[in-house]
Protein backbone atom coordinates (compact mmCIF):
# COMPACT_ATOMS: atom_id res chain seq x y z
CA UNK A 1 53.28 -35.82 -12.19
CA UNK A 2 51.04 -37.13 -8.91
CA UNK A 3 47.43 -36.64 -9.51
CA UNK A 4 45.44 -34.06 -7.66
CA UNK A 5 44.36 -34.93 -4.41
CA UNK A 6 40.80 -33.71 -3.58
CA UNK A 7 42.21 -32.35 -0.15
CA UNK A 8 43.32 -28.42 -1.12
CA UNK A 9 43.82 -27.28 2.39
CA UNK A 10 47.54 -27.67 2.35
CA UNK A 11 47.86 -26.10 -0.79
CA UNK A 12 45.15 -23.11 -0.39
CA UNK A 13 47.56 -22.63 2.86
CA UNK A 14 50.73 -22.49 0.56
CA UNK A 15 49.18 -20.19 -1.73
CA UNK A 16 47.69 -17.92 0.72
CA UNK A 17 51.64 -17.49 1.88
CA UNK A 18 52.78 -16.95 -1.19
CA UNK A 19 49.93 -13.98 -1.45
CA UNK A 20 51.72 -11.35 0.46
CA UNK A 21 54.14 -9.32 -1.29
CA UNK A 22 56.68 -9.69 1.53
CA UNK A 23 57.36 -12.64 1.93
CA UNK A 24 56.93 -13.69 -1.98
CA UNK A 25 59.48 -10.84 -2.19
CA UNK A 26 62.17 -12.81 0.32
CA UNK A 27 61.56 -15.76 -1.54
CA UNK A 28 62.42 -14.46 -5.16
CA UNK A 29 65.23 -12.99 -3.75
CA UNK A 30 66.14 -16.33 -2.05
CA UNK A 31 65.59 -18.28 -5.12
CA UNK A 32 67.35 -16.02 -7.37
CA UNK A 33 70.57 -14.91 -5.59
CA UNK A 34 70.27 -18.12 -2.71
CA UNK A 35 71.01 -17.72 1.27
CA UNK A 36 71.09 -14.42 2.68
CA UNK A 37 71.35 -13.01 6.39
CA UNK A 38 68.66 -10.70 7.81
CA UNK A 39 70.52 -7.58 7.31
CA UNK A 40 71.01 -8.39 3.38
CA UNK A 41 67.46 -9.18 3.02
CA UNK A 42 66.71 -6.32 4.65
CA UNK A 43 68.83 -3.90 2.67
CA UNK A 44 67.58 -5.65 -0.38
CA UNK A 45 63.78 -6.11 -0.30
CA UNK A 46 63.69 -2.48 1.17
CA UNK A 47 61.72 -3.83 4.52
CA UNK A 48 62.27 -3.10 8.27
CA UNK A 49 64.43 -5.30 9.73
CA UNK A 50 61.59 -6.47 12.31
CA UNK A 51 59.37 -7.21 8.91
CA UNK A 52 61.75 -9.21 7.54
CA UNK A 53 62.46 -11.63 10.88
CA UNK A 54 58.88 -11.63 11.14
CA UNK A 55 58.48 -12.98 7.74
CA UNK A 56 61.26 -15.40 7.96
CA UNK A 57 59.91 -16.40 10.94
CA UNK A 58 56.72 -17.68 9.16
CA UNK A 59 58.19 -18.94 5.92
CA UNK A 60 60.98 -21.13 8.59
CA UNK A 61 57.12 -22.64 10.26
CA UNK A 62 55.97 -23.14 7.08
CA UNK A 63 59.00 -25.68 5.72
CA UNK A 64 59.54 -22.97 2.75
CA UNK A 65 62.87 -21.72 4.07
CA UNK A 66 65.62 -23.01 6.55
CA UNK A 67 68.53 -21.10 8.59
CA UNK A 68 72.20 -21.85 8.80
CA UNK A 69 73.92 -20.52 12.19
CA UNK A 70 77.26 -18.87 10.74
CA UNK A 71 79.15 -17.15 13.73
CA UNK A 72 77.05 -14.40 15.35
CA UNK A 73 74.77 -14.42 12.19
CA UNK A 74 71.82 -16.94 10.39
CA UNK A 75 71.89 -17.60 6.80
CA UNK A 76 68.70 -18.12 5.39
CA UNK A 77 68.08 -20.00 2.03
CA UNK A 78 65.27 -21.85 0.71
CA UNK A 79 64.09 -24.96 2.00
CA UNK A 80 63.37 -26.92 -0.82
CA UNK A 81 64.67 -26.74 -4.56
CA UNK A 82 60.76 -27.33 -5.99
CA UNK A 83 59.70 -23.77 -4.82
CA UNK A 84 62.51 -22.12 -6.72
CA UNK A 85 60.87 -24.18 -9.48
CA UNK A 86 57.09 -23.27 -8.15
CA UNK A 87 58.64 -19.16 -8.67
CA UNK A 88 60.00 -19.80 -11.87
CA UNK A 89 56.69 -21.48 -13.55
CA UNK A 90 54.15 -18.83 -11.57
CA UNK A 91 56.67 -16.06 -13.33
CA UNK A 92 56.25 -18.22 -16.79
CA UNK A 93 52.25 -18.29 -16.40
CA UNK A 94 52.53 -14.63 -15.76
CA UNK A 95 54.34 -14.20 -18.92
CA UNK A 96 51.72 -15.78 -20.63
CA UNK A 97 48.54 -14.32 -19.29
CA UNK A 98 49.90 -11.42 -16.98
CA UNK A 99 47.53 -8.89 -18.17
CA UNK A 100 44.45 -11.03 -17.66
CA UNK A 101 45.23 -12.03 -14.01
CA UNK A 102 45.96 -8.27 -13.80
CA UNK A 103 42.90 -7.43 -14.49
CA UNK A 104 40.62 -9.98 -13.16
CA UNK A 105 37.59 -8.46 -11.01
CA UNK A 106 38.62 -11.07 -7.54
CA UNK A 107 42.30 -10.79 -7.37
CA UNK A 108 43.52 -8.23 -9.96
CA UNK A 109 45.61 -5.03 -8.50
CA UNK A 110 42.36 -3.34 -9.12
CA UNK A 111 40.92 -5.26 -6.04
């Protein structure tokens, strides 16, 4: 494992992506069941269609995901295999101390 860099920017801007429920939502589903088209994401992540593009919009900017033309439709799956890895250890932490993140005064659902 690289050492910690002093500079956080990049990875206070990763987090902060990760933060909203809709796109953290796309990604799961990305990482769990792999490349999907809008109209599947949409139908599964219960969002408007127009939420969804939006979303995969930013995620595409951000490097996180990528999109496969396929016909008249795009395939979207995640760019890189270390954030299916990145979903799978924040869902292990959670595991472990769920309740107390739950319940913490700055970022618990209580907030």
């Amino acid at each position: 494992m690289k050492p910690l860099g002093t500079d956080t920017s990049s990875a206070v801007a990763l987090f902060r992506g990760l933060a909203d429920p809709a796109r953290l939502a796309l990604l799961q589903h990305l990482a769990r069941h792999g490349e999907h088209r809008v109209v599947d994401l949409v139908e599964h992540v219960g969002l408007a269609q127009s939420t969804v593009s939006g979303h995969l919009a930013c995620l595409r900017d951000c490097g996180l995901v990528v999109v496969r033309p396929e016909g008249r439709s795009s395939l979207y799956s995640l760019a890189r295999p270390e954030l299916t890895d990145l979903l799978r250890s924040a869902e292990d932490l959670l595991a472990a101390t769920g309740h107390q993140v739950a319940l913490c005064p700055s970022y618990g659902s209580q907030t």
